[in-house]
N, C-alpha and C. Protein backbone atom coordinates (compact mmCIF):
# COMPACT_ATOMS: atom_id res chain seq x y z
N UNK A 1 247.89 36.33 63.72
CA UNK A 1 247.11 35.09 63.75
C UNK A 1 246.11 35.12 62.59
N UNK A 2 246.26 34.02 61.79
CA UNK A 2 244.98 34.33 60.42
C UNK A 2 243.70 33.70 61.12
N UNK A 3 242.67 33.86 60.82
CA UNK A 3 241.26 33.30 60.93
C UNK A 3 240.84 32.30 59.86
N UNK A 4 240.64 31.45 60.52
CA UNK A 4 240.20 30.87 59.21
C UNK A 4 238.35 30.06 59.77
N UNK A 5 238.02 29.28 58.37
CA UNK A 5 236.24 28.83 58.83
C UNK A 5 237.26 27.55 59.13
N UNK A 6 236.25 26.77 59.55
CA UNK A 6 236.70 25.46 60.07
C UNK A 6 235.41 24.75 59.49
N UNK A 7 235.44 23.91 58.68
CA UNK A 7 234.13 23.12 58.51
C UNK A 7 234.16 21.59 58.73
N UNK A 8 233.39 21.35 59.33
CA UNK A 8 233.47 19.79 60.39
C UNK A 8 233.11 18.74 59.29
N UNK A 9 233.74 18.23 58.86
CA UNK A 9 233.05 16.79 58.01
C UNK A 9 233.42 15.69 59.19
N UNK A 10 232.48 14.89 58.19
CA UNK A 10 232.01 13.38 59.21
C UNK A 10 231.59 12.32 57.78
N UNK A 11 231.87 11.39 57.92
CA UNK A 11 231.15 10.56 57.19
C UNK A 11 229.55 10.75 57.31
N UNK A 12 229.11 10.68 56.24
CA UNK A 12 227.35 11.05 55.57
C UNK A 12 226.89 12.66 56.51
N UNK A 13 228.27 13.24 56.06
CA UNK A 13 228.08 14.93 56.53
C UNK A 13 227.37 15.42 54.66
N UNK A 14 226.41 15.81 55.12
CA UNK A 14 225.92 16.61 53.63
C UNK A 14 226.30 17.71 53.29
N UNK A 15 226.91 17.70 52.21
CA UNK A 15 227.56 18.66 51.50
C UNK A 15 226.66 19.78 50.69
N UNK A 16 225.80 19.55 50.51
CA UNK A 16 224.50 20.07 49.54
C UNK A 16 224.52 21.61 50.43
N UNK A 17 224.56 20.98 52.02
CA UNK A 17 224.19 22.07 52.80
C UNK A 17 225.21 22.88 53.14
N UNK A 18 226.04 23.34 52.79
CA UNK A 18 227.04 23.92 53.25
C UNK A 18 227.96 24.22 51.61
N UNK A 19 227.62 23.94 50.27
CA UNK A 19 228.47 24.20 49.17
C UNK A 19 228.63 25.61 48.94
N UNK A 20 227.07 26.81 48.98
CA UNK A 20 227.37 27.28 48.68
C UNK A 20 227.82 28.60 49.91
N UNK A 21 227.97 28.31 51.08
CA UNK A 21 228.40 28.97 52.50
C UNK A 21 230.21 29.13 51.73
N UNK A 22 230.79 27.91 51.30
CA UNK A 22 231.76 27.68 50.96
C UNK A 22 232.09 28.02 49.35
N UNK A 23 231.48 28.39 49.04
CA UNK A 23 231.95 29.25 47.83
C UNK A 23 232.23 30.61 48.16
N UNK A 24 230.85 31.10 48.94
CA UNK A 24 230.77 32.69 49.16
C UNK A 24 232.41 32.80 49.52
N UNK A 25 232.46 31.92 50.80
CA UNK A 25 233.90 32.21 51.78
C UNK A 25 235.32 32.37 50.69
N UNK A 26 234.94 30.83 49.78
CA UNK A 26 236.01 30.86 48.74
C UNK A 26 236.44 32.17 47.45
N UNK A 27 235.14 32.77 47.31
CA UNK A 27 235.01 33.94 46.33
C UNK A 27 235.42 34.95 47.14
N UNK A 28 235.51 35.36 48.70
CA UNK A 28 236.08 36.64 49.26
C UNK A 28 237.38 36.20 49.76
N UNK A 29 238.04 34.97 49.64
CA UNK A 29 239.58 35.18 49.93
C UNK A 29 239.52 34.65 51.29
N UNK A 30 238.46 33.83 52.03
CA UNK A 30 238.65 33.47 53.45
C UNK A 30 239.21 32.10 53.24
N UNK A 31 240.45 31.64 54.06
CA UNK A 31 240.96 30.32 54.33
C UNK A 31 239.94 29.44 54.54
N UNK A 32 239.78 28.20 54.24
CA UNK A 32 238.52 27.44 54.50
C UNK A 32 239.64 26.15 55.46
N UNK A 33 239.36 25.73 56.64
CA UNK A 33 240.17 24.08 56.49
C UNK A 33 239.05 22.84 57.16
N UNK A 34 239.39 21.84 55.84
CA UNK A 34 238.45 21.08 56.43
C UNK A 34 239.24 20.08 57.13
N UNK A 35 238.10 19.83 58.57
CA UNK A 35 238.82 18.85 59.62
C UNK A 35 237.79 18.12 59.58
N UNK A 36 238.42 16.89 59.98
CA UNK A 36 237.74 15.29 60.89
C UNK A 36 238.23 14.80 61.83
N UNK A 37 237.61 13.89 62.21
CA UNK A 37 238.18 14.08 63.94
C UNK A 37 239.82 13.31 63.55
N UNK A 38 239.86 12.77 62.58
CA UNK A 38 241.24 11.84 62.59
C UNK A 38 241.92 12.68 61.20
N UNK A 39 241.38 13.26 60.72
CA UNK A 39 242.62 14.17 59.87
C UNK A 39 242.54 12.85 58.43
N UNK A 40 241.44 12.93 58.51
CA UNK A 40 241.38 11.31 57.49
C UNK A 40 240.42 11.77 56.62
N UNK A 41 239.93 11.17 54.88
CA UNK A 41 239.04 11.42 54.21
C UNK A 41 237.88 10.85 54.75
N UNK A 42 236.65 11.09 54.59
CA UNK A 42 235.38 11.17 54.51
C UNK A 42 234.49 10.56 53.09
N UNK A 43 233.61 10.13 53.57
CA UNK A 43 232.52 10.08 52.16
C UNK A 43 231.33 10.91 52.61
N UNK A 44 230.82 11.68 52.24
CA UNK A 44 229.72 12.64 52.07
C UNK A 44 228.50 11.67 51.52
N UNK A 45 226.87 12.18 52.40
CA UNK A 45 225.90 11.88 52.20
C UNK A 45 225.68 11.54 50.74
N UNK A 46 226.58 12.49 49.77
CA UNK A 46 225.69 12.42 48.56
C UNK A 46 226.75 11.76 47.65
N UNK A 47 227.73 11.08 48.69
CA UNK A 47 228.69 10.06 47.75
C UNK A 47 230.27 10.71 47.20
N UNK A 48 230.22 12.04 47.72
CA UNK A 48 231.51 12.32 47.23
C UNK A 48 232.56 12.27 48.04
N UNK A 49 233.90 11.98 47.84
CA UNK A 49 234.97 11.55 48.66
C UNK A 49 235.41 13.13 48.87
N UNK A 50 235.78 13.21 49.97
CA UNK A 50 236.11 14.46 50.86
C UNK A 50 237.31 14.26 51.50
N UNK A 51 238.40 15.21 51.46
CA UNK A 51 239.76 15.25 51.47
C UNK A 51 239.65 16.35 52.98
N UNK A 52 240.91 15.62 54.06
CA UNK A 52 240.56 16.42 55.18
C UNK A 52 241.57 17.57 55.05
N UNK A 53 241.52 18.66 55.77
CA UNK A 53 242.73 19.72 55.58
C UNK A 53 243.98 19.27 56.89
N UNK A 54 242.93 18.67 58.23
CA UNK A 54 243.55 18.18 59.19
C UNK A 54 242.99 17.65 60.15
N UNK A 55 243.03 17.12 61.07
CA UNK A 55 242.30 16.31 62.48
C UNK A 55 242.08 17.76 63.18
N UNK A 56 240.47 17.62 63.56
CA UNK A 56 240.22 18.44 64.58
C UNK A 56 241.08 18.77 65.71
N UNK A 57 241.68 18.32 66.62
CA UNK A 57 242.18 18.53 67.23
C UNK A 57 243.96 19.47 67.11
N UNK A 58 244.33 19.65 65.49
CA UNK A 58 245.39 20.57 65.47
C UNK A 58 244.77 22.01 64.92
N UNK A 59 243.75 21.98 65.27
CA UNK A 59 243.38 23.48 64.70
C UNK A 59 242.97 24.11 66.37
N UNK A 60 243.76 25.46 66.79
CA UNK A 60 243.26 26.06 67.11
C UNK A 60 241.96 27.17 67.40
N UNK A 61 241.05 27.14 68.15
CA UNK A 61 239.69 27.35 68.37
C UNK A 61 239.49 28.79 68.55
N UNK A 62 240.99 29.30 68.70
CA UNK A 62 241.02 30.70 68.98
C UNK A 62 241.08 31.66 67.49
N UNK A 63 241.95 30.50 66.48
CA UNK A 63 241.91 31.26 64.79
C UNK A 63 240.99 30.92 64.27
N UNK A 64 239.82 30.42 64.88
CA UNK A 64 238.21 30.27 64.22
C UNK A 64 237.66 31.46 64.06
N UNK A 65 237.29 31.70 62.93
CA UNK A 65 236.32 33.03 62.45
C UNK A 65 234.76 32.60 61.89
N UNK A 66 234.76 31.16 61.94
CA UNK A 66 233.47 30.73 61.62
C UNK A 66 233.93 29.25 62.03
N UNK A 67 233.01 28.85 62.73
CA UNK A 67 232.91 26.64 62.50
C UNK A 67 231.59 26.54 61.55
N UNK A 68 231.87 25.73 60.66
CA UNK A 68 230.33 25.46 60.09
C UNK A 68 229.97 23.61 60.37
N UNK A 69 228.68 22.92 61.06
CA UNK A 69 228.61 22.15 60.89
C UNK A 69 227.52 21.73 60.10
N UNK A 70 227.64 20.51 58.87
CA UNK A 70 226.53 20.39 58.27
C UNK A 70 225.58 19.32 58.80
N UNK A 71 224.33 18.53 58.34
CA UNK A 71 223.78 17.77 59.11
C UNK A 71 224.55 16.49 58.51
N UNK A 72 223.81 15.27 59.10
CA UNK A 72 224.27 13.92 58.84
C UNK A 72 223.75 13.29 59.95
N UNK A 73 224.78 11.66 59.93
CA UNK A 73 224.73 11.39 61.07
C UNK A 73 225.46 11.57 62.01
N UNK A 74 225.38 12.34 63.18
CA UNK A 74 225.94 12.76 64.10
C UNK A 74 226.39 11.89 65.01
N UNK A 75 225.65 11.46 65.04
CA UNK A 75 226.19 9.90 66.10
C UNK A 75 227.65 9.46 65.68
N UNK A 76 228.47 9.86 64.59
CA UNK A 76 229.52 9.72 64.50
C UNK A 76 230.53 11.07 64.98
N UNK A 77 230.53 12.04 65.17
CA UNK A 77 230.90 13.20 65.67
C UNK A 77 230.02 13.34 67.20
N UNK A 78 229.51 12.50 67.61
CA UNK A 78 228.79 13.15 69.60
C UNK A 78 230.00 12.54 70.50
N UNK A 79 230.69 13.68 70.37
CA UNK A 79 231.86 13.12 71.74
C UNK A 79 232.57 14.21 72.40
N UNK A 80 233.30 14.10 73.17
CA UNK A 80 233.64 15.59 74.16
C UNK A 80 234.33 15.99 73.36
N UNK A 81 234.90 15.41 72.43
CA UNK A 81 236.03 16.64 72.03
C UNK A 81 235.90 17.51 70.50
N UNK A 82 234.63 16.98 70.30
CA UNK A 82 233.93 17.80 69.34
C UNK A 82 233.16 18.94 70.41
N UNK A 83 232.53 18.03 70.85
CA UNK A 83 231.72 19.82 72.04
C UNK A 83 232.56 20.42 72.67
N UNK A 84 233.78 20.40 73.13
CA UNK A 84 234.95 21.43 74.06
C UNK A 84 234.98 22.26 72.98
N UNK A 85 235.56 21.85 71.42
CA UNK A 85 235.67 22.73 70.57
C UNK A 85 234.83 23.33 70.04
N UNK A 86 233.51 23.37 69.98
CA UNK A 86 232.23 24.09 69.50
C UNK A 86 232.39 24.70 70.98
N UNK A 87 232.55 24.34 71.90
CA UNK A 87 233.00 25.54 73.40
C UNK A 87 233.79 26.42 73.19
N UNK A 88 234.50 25.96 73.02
CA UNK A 88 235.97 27.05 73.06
C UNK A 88 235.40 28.42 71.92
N UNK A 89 235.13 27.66 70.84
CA UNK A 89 234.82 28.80 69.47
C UNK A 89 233.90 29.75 70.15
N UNK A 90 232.71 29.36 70.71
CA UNK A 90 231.43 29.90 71.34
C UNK A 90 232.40 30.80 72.31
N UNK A 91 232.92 30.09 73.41
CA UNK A 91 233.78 31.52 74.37
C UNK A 91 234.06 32.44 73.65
N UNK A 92 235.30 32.03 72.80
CA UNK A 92 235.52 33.09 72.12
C UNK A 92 234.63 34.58 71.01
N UNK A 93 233.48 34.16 71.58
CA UNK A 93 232.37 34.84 70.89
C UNK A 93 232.96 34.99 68.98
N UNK A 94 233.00 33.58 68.35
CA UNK A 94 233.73 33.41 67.39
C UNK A 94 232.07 32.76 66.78
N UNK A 95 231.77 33.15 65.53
CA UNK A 95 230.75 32.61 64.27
C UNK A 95 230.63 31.41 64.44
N UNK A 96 229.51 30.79 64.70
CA UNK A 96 229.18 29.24 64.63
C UNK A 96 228.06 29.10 63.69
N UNK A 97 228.11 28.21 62.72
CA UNK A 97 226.38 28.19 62.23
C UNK A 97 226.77 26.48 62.10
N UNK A 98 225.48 26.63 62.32
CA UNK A 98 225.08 24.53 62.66
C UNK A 98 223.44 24.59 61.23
N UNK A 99 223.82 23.40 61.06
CA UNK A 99 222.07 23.38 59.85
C UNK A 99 222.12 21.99 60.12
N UNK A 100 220.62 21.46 59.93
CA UNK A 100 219.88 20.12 59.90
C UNK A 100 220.53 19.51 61.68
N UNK A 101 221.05 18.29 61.09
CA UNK A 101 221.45 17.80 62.44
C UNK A 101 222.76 18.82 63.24
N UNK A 102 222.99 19.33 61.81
CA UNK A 102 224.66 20.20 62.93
C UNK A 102 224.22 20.76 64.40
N UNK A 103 222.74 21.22 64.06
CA UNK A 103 222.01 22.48 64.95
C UNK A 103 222.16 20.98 66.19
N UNK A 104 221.77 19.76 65.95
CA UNK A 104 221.78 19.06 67.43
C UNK A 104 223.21 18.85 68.00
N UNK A 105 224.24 18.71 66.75
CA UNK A 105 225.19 18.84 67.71
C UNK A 105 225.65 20.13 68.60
N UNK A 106 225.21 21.63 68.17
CA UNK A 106 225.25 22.65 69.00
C UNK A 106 224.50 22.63 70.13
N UNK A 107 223.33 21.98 69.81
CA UNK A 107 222.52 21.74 71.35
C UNK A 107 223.50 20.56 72.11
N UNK A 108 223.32 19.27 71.66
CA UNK A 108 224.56 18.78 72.41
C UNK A 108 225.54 19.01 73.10
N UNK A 109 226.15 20.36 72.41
CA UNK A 109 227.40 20.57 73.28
C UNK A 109 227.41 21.98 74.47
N UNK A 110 226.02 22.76 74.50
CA UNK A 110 225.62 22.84 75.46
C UNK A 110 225.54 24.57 74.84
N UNK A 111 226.23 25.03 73.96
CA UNK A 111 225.90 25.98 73.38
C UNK A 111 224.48 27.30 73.45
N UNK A 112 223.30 26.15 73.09
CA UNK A 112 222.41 27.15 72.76
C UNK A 112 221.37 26.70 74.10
N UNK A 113 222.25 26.87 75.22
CA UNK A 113 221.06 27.00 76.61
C UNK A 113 221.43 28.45 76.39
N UNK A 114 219.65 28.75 76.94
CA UNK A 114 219.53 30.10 77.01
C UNK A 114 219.29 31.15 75.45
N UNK A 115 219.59 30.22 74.44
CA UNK A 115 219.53 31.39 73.40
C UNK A 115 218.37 30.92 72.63
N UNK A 116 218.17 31.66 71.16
CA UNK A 116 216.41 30.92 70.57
C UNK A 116 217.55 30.46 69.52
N UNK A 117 216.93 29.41 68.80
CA UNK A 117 217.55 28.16 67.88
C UNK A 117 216.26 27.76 67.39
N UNK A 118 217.28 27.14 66.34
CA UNK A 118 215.52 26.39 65.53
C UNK A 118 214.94 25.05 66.22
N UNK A 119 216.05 24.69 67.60
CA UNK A 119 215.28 23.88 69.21
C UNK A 119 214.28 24.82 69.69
N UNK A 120 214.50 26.13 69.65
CA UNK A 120 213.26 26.72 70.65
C UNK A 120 212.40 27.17 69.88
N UNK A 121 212.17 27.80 68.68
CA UNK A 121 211.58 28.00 68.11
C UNK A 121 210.74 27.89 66.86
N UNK A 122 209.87 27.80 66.36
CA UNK A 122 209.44 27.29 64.91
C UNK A 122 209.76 28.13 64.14
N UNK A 123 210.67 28.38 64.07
CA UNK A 123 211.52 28.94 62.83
C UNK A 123 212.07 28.28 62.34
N UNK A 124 212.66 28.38 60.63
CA UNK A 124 213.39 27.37 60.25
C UNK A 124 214.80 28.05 59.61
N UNK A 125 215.17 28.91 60.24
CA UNK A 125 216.68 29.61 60.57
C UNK A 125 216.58 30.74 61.60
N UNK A 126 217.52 30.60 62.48
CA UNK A 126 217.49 31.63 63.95
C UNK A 126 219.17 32.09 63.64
N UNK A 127 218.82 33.69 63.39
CA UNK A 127 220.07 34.56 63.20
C UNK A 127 220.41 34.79 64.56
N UNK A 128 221.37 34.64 64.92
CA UNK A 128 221.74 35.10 66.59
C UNK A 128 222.98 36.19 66.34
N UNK A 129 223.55 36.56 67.65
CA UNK A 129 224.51 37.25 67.87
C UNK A 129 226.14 36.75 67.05
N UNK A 130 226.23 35.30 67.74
CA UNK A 130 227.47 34.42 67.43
C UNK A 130 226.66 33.06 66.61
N UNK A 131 225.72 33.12 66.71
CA UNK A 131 225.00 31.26 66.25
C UNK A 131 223.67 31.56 65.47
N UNK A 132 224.38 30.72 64.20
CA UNK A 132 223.51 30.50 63.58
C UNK A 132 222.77 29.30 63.38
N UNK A 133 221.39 28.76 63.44
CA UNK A 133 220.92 27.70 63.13
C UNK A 133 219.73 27.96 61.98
N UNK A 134 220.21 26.52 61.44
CA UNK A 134 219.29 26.46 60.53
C UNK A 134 218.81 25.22 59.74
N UNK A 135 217.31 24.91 59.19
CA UNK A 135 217.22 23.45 58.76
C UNK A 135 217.57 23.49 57.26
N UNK A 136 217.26 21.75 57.04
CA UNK A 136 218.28 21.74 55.77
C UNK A 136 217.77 22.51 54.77
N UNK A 137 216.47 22.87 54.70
CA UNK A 137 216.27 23.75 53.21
C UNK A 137 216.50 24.85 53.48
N UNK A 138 217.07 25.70 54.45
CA UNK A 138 217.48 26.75 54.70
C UNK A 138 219.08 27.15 54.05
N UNK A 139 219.57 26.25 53.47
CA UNK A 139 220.84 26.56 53.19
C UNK A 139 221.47 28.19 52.13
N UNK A 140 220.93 28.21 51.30
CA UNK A 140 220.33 29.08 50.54
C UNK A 140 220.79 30.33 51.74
N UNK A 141 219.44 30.46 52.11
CA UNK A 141 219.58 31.36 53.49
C UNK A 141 220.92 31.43 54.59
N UNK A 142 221.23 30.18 54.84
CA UNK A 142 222.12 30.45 56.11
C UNK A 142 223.48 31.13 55.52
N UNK A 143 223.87 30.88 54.11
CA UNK A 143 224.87 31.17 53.15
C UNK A 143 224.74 32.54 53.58
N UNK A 144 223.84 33.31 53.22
CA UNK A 144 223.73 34.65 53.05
C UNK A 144 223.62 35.07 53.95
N UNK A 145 223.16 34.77 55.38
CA UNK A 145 222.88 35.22 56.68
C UNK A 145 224.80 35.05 57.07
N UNK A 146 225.61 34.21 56.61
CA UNK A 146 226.89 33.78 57.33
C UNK A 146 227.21 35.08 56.27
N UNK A 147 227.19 35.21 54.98
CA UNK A 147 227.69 36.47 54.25
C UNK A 147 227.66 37.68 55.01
N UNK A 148 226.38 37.81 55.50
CA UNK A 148 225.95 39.57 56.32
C UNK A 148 227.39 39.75 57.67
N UNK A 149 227.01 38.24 58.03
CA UNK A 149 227.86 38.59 59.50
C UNK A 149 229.18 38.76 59.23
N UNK A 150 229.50 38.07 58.35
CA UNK A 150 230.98 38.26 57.64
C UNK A 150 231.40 39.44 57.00
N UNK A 151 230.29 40.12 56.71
CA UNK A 151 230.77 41.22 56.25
C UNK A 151 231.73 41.00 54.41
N UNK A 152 231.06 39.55 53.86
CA UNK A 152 231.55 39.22 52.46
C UNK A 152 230.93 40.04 51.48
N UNK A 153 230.17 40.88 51.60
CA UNK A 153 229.37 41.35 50.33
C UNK A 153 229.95 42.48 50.20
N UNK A 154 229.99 43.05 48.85
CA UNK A 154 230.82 44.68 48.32
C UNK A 154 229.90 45.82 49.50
N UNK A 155 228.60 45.72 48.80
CA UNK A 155 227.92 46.60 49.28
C UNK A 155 226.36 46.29 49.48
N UNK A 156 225.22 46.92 49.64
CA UNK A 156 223.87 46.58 49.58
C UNK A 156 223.67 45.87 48.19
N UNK A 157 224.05 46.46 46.99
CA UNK A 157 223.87 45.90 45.24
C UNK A 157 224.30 44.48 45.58
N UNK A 158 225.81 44.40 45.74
CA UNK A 158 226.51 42.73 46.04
C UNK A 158 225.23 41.87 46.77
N UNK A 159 224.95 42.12 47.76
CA UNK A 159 224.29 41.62 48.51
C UNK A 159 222.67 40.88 47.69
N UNK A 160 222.14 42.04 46.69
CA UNK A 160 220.91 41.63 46.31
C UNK A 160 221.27 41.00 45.42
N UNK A 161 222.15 41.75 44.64
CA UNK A 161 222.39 40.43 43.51
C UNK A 161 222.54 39.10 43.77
N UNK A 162 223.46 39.08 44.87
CA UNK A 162 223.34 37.51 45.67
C UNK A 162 221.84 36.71 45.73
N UNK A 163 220.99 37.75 46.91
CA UNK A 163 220.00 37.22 46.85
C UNK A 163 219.15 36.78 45.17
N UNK A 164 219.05 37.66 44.80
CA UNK A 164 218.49 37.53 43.39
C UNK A 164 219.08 35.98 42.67
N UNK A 165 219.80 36.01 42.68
CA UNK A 165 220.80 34.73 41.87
C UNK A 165 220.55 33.39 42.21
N UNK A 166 221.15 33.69 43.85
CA UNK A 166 220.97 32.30 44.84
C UNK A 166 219.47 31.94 45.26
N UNK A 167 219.31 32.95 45.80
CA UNK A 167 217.61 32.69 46.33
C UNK A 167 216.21 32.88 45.48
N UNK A 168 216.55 34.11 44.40
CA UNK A 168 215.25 34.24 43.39
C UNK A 168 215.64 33.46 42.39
N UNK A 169 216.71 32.93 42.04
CA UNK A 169 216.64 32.35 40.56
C UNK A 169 216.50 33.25 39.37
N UNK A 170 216.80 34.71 39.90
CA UNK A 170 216.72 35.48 38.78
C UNK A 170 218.29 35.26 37.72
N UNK A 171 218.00 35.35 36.29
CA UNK A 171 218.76 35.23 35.74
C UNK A 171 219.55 36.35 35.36
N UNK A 172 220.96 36.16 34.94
CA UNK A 172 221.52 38.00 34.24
C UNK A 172 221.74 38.29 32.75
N UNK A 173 221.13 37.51 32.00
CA UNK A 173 221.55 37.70 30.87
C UNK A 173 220.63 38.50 30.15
């Protein structure tokens, strides 16, 4: 069975927040597929046309190795059969990270009773066991927090250089 991320687009799903989660994944060789609930293109918050991989509903919840949802408006994705499947992934003690509004659709679907989230706490990213949340300027961060759990980085060096690059703005030349 391969694993793959599953990343949820929606019409005015922001892409900003989730580009570079999806590079990291793309630079270590992880399958990415993007779904909508109808297996149909999308337009993204920031205007770009978004190509689906397939309709939520033909992807199995069990070859999830990550769901990522980004924020937007959600009110177009709040329905049972988006939360069964943020269920199912969660049973499966399978990688979830939610940012901006994604994090309400994880509360929505009933997910983060009982755990700390950036709902329970004033934090503005909560590393968990299986769930990650985080707000939108956290992206930066949640990239690299989804890297650790993934186990994408060579070694400790990979890792800082990351940070250094992505998060300090340090340059290499």
């Amino acid at each position: 069975m391969a694993m793959k991320t599953v990343v949820l687009l929606y019409e005015t799903c922001c892409i900003y927040e989730i580009v570079i989660t999806n590079y990291f994944l793309q630079c270590t060789g992880h399958e990415i597929v993007f779904a909508t609930l109808d297996g149909r293109p999308v337009t993204a918050q920031e205007k770009f046309s978004l190509n689906a991989t397939c309709a939520l509903k033909e992807i199995d919840p069990k070859e999830v190795e990550l769901l990522l949802i980004p924020g937007g408006d959600i009110s177009l994705i709040a329905n049972e059969e988006v939360y069964s499947f943020i269920r199912a992934v969660a049973d499966n003690k399978r990688l979830i990270a939610g940012i901006c509004n994604g994090v309400d659709e994880l509360d929505n679907s009933g997910i983060l009773k009982g755990i700390e989230s950036t709902h329970s706490v004033k934090e503005a990213m909560v590393v968990g066991e299986h769930i990650i949340t985080a707000r939108a300027n956290m992206y930066v961060d949640m990239a690299i927090a989804i890297g650790k759990k993934m186990n994408l980085f060579v070694d400790e060096a990979d890792l800082q250089e990351t940070i250094d690059f992505w998060k300090l703005h340090k340059s290499f030349f």
